[in-house]
C-alpha atoms as a PDB file:
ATOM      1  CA  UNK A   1      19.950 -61.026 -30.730  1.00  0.00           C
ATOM      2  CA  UNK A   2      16.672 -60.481 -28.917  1.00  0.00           C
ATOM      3  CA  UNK A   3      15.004 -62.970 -27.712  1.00  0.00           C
ATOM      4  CA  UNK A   4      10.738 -63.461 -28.160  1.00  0.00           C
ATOM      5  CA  UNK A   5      10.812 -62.594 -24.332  1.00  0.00           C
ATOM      6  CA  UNK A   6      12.491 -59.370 -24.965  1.00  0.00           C
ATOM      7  CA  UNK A   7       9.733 -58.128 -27.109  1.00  0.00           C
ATOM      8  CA  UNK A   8       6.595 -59.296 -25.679  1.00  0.00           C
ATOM      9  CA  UNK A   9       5.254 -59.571 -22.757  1.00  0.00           C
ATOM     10  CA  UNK A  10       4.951 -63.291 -21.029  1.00  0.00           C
ATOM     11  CA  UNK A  11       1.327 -64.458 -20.153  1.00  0.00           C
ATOM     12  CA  UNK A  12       0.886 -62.675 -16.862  1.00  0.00           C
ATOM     13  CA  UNK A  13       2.417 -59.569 -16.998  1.00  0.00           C
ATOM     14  CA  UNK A  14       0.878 -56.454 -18.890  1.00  0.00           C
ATOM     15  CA  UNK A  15       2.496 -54.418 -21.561  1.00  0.00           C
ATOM     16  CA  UNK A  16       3.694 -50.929 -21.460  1.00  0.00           C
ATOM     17  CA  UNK A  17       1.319 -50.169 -24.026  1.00  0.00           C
ATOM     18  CA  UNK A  18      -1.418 -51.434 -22.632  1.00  0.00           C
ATOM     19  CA  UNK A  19      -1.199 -49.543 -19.069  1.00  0.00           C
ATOM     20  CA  UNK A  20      -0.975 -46.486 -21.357  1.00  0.00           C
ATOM     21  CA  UNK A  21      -3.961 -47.200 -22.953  1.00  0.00           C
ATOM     22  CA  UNK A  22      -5.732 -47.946 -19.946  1.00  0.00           C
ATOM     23  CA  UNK A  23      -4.648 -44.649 -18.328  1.00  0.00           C
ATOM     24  CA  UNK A  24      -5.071 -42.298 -21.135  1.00  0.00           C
ATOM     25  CA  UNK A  25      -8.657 -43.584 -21.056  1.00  0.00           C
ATOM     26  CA  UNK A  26      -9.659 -43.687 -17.442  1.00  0.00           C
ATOM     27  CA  UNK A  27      -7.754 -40.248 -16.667  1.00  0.00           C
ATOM     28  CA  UNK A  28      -8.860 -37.932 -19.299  1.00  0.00           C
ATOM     29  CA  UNK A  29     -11.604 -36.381 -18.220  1.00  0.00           C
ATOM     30  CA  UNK A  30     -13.402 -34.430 -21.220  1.00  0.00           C
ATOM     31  CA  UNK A  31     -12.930 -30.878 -21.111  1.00  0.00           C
ATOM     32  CA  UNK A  32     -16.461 -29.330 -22.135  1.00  0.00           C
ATOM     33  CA  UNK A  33     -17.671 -31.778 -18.735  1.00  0.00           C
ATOM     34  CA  UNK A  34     -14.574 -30.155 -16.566  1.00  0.00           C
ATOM     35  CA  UNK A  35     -15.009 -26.199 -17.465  1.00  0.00           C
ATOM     36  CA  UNK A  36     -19.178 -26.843 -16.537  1.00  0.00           C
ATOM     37  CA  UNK A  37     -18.381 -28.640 -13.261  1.00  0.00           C
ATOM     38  CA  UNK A  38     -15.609 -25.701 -12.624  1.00  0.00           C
ATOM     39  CA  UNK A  39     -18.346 -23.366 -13.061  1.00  0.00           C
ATOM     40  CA  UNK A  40     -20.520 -25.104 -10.811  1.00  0.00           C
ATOM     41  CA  UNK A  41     -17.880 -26.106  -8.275  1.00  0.00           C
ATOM     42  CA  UNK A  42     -17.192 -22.229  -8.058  1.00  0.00           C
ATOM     43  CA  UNK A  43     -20.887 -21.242  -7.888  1.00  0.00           C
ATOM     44  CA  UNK A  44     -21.659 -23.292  -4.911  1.00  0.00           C
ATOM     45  CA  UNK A  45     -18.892 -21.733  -2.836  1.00  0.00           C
ATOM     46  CA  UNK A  46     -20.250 -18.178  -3.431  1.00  0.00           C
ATOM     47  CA  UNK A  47     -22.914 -17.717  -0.750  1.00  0.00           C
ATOM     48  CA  UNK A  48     -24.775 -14.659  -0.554  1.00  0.00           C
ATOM     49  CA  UNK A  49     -26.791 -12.947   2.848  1.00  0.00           C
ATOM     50  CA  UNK A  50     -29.650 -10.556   2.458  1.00  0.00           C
ATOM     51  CA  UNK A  51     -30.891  -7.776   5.571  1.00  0.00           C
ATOM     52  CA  UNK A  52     -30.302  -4.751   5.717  1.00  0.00           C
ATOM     53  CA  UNK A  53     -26.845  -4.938   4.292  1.00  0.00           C
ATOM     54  CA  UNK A  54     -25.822  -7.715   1.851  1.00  0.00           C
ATOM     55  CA  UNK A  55     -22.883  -9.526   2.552  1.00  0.00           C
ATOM     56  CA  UNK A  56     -21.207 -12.171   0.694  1.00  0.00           C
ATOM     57  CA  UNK A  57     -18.859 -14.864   1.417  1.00  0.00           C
ATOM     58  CA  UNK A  58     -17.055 -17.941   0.176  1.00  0.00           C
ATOM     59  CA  UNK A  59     -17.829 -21.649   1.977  1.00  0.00           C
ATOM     60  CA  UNK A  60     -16.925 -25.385   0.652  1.00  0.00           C
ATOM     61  CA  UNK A  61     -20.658 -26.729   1.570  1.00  0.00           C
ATOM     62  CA  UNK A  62     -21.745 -30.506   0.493  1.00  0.00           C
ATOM     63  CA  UNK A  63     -22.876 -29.271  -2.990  1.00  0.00           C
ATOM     64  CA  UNK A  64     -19.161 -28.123  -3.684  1.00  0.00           C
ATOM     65  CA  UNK A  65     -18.469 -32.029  -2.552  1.00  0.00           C
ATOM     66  CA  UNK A  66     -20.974 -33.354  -4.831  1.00  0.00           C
ATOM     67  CA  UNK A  67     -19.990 -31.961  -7.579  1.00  0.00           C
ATOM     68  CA  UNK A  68     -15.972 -32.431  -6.791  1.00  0.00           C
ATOM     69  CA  UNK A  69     -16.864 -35.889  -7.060  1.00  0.00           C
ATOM     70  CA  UNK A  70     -19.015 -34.862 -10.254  1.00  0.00           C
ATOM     71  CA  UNK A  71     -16.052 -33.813 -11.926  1.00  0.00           C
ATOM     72  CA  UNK A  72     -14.344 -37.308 -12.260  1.00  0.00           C
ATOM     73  CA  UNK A  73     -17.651 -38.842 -13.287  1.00  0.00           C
ATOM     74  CA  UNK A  74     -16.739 -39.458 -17.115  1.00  0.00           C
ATOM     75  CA  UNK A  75     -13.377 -41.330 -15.587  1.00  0.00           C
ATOM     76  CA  UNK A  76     -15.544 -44.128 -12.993  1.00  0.00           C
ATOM     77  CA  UNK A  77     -17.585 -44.845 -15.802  1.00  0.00           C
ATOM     78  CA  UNK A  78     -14.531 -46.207 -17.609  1.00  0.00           C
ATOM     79  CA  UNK A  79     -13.470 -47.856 -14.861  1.00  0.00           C
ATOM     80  CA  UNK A  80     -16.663 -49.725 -14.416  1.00  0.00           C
ATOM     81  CA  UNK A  81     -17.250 -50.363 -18.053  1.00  0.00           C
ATOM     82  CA  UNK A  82     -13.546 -52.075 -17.557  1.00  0.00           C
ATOM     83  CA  UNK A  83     -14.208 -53.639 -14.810  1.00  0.00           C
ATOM     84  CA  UNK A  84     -17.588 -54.895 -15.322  1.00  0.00           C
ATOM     85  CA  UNK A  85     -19.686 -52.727 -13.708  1.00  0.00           C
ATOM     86  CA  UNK A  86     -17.992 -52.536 -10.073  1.00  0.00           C
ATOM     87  CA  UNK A  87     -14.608 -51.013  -8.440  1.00  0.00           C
ATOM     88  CA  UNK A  88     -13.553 -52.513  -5.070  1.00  0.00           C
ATOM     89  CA  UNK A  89     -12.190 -50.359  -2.546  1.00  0.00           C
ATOM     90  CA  UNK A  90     -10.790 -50.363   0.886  1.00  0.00           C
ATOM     91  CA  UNK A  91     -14.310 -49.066   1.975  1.00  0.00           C
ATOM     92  CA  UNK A  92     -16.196 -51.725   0.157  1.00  0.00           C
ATOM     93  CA  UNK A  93     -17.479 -52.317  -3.532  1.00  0.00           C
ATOM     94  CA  UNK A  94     -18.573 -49.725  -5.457  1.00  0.00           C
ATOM     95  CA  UNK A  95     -21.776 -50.740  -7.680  1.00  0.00           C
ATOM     96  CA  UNK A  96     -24.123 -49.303 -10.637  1.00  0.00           C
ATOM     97  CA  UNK A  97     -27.127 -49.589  -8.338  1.00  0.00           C
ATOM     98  CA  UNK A  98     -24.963 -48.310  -5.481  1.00  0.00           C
ATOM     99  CA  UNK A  99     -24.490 -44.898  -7.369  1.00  0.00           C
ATOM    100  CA  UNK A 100     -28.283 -44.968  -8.390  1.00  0.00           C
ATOM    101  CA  UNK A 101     -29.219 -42.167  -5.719  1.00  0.00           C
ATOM    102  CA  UNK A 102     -26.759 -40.173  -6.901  1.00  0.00           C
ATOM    103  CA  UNK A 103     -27.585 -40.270 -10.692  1.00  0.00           C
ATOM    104  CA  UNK A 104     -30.905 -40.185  -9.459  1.00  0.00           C
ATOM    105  CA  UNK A 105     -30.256 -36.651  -7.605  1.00  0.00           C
ATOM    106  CA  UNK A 106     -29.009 -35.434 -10.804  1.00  0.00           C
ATOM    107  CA  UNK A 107     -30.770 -32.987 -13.142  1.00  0.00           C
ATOM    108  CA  UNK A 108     -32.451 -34.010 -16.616  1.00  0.00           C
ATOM    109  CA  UNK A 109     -29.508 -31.856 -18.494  1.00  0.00           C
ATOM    110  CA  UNK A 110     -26.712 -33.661 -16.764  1.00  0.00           C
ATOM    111  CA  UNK A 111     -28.339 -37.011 -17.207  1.00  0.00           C
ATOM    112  CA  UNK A 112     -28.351 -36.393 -20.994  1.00  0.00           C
ATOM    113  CA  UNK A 113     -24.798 -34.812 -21.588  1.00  0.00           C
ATOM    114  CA  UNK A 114     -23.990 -38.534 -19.573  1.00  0.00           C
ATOM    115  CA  UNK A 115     -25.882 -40.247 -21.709  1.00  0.00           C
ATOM    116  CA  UNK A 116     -24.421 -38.483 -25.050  1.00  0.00           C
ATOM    117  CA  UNK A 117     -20.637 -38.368 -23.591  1.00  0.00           C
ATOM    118  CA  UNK A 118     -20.922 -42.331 -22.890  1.00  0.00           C
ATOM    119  CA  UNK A 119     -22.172 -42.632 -26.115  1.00  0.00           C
ATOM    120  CA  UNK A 120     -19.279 -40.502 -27.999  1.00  0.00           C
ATOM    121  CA  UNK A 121     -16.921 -42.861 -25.456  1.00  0.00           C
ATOM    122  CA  UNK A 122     -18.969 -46.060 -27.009  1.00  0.00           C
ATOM    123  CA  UNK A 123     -18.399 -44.744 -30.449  1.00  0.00           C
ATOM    124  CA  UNK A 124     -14.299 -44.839 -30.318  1.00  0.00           C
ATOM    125  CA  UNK A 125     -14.162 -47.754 -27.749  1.00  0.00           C
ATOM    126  CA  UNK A 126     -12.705 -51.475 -28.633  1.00  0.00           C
ATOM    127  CA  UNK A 127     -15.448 -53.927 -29.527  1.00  0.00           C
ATOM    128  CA  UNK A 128     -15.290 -55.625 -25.632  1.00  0.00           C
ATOM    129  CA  UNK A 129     -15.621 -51.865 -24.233  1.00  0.00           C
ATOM    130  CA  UNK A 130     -18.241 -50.724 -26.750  1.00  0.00           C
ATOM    131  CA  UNK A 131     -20.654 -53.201 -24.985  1.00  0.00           C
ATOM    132  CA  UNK A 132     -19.968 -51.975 -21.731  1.00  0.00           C
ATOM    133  CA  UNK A 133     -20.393 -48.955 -22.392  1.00  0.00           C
ATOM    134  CA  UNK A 134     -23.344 -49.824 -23.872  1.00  0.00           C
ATOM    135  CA  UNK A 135     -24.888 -51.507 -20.701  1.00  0.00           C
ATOM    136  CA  UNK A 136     -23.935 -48.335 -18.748  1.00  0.00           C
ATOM    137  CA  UNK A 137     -25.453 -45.925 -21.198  1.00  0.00           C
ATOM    138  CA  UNK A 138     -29.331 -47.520 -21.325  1.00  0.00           C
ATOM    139  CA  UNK A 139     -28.448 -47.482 -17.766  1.00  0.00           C
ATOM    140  CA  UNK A 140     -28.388 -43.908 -17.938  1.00  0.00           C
ATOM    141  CA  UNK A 141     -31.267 -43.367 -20.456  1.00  0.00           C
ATOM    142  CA  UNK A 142     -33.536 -44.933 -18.165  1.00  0.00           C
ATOM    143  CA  UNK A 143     -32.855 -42.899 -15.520  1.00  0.00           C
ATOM    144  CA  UNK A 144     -33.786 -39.725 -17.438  1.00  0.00           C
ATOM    145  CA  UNK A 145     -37.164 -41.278 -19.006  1.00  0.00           C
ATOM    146  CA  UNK A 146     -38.328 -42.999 -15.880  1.00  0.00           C
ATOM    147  CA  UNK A 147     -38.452 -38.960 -14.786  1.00  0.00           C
ATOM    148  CA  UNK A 148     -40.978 -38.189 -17.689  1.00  0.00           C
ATOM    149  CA  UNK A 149     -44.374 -39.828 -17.864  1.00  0.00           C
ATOM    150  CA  UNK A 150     -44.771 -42.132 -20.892  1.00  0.00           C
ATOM    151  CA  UNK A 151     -48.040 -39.726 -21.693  1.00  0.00           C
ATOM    152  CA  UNK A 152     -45.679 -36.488 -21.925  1.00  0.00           C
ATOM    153  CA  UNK A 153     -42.479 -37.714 -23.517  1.00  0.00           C
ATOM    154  CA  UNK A 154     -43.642 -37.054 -27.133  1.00  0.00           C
ATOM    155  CA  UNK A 155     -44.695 -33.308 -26.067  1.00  0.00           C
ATOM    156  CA  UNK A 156     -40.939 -33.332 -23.732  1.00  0.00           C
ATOM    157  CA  UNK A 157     -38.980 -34.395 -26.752  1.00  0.00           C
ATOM    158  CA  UNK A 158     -40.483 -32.124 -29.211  1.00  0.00           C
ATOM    159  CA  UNK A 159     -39.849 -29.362 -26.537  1.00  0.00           C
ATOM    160  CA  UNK A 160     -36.006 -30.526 -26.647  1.00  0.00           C
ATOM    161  CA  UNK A 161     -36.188 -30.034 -31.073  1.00  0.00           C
ATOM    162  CA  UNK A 162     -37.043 -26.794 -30.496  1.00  0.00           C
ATOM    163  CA  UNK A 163     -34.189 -25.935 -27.442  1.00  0.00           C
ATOM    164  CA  UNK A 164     -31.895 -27.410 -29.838  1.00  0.00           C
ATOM    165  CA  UNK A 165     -33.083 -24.815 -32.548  1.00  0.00           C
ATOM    166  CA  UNK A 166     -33.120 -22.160 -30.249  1.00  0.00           C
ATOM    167  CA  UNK A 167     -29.663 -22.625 -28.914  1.00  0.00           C
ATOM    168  CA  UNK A 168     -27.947 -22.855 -32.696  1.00  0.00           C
ATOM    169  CA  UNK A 169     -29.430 -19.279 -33.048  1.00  0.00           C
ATOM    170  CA  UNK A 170     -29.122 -17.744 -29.502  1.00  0.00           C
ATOM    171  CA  UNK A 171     -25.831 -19.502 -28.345  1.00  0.00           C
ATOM    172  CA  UNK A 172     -22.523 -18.731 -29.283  1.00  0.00           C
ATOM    173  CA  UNK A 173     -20.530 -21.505 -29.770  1.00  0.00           C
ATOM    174  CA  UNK A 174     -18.299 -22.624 -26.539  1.00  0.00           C
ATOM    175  CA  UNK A 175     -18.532 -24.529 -23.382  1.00  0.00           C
ATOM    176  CA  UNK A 176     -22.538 -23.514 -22.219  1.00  0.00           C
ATOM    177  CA  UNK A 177     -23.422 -24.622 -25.709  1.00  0.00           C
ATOM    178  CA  UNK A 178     -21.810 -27.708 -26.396  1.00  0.00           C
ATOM    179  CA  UNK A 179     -23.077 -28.489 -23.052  1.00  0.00           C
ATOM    180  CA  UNK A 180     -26.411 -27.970 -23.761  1.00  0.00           C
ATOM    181  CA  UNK A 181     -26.983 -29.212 -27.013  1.00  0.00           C
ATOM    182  CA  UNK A 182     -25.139 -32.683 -25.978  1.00  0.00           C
ATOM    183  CA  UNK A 183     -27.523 -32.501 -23.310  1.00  0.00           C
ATOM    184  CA  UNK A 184     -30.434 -32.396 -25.508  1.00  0.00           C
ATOM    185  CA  UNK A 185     -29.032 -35.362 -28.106  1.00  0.00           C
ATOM    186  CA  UNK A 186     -29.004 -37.069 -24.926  1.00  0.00           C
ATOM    187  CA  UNK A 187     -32.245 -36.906 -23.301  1.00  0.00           C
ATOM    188  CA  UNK A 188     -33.644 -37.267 -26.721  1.00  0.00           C
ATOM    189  CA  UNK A 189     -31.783 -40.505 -27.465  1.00  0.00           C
ATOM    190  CA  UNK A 190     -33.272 -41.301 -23.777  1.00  0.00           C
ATOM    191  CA  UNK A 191     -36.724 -40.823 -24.741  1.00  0.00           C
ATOM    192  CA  UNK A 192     -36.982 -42.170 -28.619  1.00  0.00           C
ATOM    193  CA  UNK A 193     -38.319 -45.671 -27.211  1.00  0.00           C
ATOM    194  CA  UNK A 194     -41.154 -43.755 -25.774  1.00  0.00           C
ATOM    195  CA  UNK A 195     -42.859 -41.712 -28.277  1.00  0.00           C
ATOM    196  CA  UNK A 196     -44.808 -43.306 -31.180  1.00  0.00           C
ATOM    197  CA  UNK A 197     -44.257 -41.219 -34.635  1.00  0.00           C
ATOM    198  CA  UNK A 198     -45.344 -42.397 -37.678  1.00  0.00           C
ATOM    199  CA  UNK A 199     -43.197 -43.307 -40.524  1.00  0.00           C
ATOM    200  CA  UNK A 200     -44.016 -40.671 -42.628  1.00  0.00           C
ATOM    201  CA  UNK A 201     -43.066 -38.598 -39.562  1.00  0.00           C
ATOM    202  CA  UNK A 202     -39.926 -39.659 -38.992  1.00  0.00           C
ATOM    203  CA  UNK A 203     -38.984 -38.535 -42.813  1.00  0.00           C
ATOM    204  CA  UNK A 204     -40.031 -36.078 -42.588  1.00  0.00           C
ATOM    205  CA  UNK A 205     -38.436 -34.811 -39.272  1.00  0.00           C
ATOM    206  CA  UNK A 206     -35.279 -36.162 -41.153  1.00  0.00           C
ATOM    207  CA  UNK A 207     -36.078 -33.827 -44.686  1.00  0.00           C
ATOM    208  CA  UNK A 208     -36.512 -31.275 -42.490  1.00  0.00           C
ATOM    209  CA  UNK A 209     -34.953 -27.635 -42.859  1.00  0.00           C
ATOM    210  CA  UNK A 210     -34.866 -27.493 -39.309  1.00  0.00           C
ATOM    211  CA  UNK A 211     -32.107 -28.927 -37.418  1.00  0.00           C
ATOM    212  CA  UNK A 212     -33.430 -29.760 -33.923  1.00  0.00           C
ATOM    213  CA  UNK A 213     -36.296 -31.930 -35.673  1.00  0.00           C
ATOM    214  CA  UNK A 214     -33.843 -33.387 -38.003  1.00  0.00           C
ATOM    215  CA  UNK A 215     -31.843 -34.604 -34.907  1.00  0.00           C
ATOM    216  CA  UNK A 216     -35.281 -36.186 -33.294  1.00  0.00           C
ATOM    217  CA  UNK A 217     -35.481 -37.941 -36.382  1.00  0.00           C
ATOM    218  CA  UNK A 218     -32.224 -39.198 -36.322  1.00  0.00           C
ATOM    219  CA  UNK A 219     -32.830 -40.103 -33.018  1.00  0.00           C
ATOM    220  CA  UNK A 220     -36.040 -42.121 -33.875  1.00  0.00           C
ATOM    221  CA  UNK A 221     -34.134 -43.643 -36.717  1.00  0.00           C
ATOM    222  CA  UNK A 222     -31.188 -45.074 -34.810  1.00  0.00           C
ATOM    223  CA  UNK A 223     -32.817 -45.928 -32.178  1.00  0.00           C
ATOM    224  CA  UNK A 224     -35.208 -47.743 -34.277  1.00  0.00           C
ATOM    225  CA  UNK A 225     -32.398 -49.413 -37.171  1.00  0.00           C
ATOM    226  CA  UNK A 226     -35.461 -49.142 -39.839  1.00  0.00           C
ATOM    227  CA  UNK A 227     -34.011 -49.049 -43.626  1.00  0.00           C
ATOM    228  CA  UNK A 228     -36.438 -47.505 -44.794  1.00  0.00           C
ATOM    229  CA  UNK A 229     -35.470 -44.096 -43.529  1.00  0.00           C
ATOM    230  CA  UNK A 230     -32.219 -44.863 -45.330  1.00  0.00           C
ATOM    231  CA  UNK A 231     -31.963 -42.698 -47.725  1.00  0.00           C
ATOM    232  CA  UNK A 232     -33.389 -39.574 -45.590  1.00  0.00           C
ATOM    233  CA  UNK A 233     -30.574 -40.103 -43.467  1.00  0.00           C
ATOM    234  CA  UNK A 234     -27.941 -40.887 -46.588  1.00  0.00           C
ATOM    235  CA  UNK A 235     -28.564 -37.342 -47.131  1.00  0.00           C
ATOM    236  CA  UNK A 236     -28.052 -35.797 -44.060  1.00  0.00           C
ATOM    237  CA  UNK A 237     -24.531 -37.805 -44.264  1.00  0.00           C
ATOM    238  CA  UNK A 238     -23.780 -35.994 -47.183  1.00  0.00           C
ATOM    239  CA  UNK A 239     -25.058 -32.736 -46.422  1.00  0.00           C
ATOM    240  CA  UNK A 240     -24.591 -32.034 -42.902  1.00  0.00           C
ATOM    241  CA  UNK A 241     -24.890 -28.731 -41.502  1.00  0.00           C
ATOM    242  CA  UNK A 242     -22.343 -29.467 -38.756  1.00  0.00           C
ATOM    243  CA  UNK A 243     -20.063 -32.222 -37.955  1.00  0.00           C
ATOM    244  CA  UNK A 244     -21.993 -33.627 -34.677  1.00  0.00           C
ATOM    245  CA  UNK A 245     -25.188 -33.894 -37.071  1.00  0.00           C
ATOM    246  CA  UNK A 246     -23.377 -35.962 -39.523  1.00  0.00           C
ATOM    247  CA  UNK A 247     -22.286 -38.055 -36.194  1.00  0.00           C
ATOM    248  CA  UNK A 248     -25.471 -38.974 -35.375  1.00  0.00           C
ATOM    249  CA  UNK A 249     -26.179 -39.736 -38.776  1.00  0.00           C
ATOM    250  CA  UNK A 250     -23.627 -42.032 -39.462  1.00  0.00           C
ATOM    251  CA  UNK A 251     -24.454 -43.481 -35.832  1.00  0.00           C
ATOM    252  CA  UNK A 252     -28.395 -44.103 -37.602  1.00  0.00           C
ATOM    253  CA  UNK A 253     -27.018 -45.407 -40.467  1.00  0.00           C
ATOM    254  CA  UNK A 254     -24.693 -47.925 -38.926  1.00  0.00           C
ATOM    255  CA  UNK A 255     -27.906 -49.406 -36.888  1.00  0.00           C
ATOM    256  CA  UNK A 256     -29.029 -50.010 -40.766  1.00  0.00           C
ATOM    257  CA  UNK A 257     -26.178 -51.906 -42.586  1.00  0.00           C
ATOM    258  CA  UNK A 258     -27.659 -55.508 -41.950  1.00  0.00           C
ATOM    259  CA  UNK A 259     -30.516 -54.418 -43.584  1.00  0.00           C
ATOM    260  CA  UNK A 260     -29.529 -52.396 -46.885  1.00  0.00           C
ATOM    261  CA  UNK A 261     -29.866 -54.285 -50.413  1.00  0.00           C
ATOM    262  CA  UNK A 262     -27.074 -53.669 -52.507  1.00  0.00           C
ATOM    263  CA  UNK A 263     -27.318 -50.661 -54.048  1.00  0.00           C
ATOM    264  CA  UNK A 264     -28.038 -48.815 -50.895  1.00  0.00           C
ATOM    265  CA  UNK A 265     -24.870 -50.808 -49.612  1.00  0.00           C
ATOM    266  CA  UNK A 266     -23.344 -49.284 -52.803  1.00  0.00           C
ATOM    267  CA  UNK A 267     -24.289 -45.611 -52.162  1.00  0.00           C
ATOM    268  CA  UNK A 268     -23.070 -46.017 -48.764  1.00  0.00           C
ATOM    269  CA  UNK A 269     -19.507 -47.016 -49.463  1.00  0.00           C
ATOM    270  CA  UNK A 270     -19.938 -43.811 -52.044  1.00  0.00           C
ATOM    271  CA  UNK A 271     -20.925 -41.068 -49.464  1.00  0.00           C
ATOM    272  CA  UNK A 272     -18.019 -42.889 -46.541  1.00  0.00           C
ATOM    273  CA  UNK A 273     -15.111 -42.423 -49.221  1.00  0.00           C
ATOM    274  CA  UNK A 274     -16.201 -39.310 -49.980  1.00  0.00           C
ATOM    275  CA  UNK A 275     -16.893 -37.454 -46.667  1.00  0.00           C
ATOM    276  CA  UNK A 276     -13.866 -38.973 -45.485  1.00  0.00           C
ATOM    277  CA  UNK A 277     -11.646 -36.635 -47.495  1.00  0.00           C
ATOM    278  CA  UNK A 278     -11.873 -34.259 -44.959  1.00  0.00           C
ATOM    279  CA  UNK A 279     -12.613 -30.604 -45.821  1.00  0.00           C
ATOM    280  CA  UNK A 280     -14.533 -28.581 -43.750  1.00  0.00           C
ATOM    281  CA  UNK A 281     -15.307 -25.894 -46.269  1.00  0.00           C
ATOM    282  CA  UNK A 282     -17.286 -28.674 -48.385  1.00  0.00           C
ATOM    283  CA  UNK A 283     -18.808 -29.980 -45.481  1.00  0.00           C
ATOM    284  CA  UNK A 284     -16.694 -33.374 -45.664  1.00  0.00           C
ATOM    285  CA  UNK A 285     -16.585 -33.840 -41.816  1.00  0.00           C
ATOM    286  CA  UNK A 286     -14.979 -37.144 -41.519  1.00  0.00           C
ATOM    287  CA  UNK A 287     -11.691 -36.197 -39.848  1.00  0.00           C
ATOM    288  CA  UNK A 288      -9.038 -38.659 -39.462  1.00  0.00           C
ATOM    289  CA  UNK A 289      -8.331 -39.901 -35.749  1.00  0.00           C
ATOM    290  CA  UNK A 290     -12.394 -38.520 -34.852  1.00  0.00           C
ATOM    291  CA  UNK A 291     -15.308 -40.199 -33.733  1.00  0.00           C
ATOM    292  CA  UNK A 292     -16.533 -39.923 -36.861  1.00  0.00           C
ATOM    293  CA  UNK A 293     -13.384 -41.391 -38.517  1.00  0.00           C
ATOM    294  CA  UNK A 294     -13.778 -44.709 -36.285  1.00  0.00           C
ATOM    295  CA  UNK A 295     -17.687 -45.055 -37.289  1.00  0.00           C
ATOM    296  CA  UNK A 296     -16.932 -44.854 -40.558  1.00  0.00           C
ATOM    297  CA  UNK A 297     -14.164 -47.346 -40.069  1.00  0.00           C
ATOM    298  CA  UNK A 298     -16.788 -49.333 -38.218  1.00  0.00           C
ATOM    299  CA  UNK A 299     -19.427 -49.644 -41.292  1.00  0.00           C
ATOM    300  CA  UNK A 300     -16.856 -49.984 -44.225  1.00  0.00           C
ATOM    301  CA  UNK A 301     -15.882 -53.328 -42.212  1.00  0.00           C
ATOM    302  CA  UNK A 302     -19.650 -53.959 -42.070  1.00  0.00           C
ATOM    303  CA  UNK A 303     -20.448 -53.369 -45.806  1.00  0.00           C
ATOM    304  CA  UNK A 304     -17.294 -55.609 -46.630  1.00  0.00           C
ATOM    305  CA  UNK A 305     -18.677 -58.923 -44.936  1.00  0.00           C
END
């Protein structure tokens, strides 16, 4: 007969289970980040020489180093939203505000598919981990605003609607677009703080036909947790056009729970149990074992208290 000793583990020791969790976690690094920093990892080592006859050749220079270290970016953000915000090394503690030059070197698209990959991490992460995440992620967003002046950010983010429109139509899907359009969701969750729309603005961004100013209004309405844009953004839920739209959705609506009455509460719990039969082909995008699955989760648990 086992003893209690034989199946758990005593107070100071760690469990199988949960080194695999931490690993799984810290290691993978997404692989829409890992093909773009391949790309630019290869890019920088191709030099080119004009003159009379062009010559070309391949060199490691300290861009290919940057963005080496670039590549397992996504992976020291988990470790400092597990560790609290710093990793100690041989050479000394590593800090946020010791890698501020470095995010701060960074262009606005890479700052916002940061900001929107910490987010999808923040979405699936344990309660604990969520807030951590959290913390690292506003870090994040105000890096990108601080680079646009408070008097331009409503003209910047209606610029990034558009992009986002543009790209649906231009793009096809794969790596360069996923990129991008994460990129936009980011910067635009970066600058919703800063611009001042109206509330008859924001529903109608979200009743838009348009699907780059329906995500600035789900952008707006997250960020902002105001019920009254509840049923705009029920709708979207139940009629998404893609299954990262109904994300961000369900990402608004959660802001909203504390605030529904009861038969918005009611309509909810309706639209949850039935996008989460999953079925593409009816636009049901809540896929078991998904971000969106664990938001979901994540509300029902709300509306039940």
């Amino acid at each position: 007969m086992n003893s209690k000793s034989d199946k758990e583990p005593s107070n100071n020791q760690i469990s199988r289970e949960a080194v695999d969790w931490l690993l799984k976690r810290i290691i993978h690094v997404p692989k829409n980040w890992l093909i773009i920093s391949s790309i630019f990892i290869l890019l920088s080592t191709f030099q080119v020489n004009g003159g009379e006859k062009l010559t070309f050749k391949f060199q490691v220079t300290n861009t290919t180093a940057i963005f080496l270290a670039l590549t397992w970016l996504p992976s020291i953000l988990k470790i400092f939203a597990l560790t609290g915000g710093a990793v100690k090394t041989p050479a000394g503690e590593i800090t946020g505000s010791s890698m501020m030059p470095m995010l701060q070197s960074l262009t606005g698209d890479t700052l916002g598919y940061l900001i929107e990959q910490t987010k999808l991490a923040e979405d699936v992460a344990p309660p604990q981990q969520q807030l951590e995440m959290r913390q690292i992620r506003h870090e994040w967003q105000k890096a990108y605003a601080s680079t646009v002046p408070v008097s331009e950010a409503r003209q910047q983010i209606e610029r990034l609607s558009q992009r986002y429109k543009e790209l649906r139509s231009s793009l096809p899907s794969g790596a360069k677009r996923t990129f991008e359009m994460e990129s936009i969701a980011g910067r635009m969750r970066a600058l919703a703080p800063e611009v001042n729309f109206s509330a008859a603005e924001v529903n109608n961004l979200l009743k838009s036909n348009d699907q780059g100013k329906r995500l600035l209004g789900l952008s707006i309405a997250e960020w902002s947790g105001d019920a009254n844009y509840f049923y705009a953004v029920l709708s979207i839920i139940n009629s998404s056009e893609t299954a990262f739209e109904q994300t961000c959705a369900l990402r608004a609506v959660e802001k909203m729970v504390s605030h529904l009455n009861e038969q918005q509460e009611q309509d909810l719990l309706s639209a949850l149990i039935h996008q989460r039969n999953f079925n593409e082909a009816e636009k049901c995008w809540i896929r078991p074992n998904s971000n969106r699955w664990a938001l979901s989760d994540r509300i029902l648990s709300l509306l039940e208290k």
